[in-house]
C-alpha atoms as a PDB file:
ATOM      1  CA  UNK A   1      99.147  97.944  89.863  1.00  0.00           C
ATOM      2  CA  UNK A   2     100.277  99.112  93.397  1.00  0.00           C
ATOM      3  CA  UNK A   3      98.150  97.381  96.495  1.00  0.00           C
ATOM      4  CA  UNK A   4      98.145  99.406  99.698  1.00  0.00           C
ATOM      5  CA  UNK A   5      98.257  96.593 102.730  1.00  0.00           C
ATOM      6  CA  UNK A   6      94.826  97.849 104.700  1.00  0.00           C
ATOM      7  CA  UNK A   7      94.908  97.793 108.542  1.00  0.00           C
ATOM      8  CA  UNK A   8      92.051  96.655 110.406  1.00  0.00           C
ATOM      9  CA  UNK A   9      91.428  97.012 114.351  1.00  0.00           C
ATOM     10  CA  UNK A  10      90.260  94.515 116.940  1.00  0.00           C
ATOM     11  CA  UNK A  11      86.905  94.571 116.295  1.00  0.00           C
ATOM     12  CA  UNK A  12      87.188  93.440 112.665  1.00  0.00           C
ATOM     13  CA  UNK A  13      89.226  91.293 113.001  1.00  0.00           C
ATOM     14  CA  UNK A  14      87.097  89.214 115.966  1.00  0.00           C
ATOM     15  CA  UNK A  15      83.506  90.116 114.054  1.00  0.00           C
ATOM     16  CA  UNK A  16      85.554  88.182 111.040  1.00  0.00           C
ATOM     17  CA  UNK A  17      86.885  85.853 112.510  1.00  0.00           C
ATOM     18  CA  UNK A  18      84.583  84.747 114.852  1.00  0.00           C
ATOM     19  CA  UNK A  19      87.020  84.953 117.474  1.00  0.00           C
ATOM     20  CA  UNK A  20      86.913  85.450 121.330  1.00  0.00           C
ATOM     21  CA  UNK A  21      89.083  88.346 122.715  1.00  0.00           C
ATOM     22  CA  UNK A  22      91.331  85.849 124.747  1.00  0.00           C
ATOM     23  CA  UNK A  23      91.636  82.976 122.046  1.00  0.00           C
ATOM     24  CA  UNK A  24      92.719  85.619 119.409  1.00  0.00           C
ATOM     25  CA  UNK A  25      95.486  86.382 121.825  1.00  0.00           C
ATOM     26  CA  UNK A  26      96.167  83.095 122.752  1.00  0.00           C
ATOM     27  CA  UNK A  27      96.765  82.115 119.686  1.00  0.00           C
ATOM     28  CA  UNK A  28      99.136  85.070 118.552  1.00  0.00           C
ATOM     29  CA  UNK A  29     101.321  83.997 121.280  1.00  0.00           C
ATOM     30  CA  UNK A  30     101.536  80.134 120.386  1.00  0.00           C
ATOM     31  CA  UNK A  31     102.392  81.703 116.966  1.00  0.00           C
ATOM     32  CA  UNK A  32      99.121  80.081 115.308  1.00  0.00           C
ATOM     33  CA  UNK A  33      97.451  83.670 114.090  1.00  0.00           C
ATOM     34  CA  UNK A  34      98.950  86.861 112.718  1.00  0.00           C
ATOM     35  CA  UNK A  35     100.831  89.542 115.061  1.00  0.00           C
ATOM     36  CA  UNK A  36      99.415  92.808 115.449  1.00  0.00           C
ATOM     37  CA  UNK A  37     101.364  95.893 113.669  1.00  0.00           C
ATOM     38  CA  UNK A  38     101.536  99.409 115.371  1.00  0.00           C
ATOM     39  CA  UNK A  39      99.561 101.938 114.236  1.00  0.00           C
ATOM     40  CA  UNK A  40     100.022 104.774 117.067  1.00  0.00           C
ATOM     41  CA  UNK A  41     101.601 105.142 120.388  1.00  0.00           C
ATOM     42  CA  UNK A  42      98.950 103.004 121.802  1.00  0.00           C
ATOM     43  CA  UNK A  43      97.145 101.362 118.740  1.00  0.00           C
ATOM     44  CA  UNK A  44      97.839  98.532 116.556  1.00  0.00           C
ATOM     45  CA  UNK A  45      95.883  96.759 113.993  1.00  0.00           C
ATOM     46  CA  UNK A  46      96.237  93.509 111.424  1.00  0.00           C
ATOM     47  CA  UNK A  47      97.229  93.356 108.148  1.00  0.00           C
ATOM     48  CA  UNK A  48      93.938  92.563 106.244  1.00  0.00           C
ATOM     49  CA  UNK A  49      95.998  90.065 103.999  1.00  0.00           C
ATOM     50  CA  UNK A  50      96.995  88.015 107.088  1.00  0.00           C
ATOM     51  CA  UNK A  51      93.915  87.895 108.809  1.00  0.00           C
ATOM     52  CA  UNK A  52      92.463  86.999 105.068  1.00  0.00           C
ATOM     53  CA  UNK A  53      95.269  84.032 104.825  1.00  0.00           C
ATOM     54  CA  UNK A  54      94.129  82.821 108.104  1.00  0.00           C
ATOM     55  CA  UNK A  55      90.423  82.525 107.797  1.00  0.00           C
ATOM     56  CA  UNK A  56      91.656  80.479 104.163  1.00  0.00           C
ATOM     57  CA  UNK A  57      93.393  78.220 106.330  1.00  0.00           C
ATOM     58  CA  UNK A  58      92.846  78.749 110.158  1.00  0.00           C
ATOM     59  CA  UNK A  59      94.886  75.081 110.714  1.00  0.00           C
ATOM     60  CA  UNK A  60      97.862  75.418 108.333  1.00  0.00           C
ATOM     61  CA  UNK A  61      98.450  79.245 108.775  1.00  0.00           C
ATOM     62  CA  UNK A  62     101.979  79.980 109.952  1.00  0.00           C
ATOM     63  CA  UNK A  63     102.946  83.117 110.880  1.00  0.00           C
ATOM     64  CA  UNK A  64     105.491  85.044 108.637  1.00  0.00           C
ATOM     65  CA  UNK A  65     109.170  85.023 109.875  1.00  0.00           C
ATOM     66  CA  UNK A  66     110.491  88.591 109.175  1.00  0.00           C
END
């Protein structure tokens, strides 16, 4: 059975997360929440699976080393 990744914007993923604008991107650059993908020339998004493994474990998540 063949999963397509979903991609959700900013507002999802704050309204799930509970989230402020500036924590969510503070804590993408200490490396302690899932990096945005690009989706356009000047949009980008999460993978839902990421932002799901996070809100599992918010204080064990590490990000993925690609």
């Amino acid at each position: 059975m063949s999963t397509v990744e979903r991609i959700i914007r900013l507002r999802t993923v704050l309204d799930r997360t509970g989230l402020s604008r500036s924590t969510l991107y503070r804590k993408i650059a200490e490396g302690s929440f899932p990096r945005q993908v690009p989706i356009s020339i000047h949009g980008a998004g999460w993978h839902e699976s990421a932002v799901n493994r996070w809100i599992a474990d918010p204080r064990s998540y590490q990000a993925d080393e690609a």
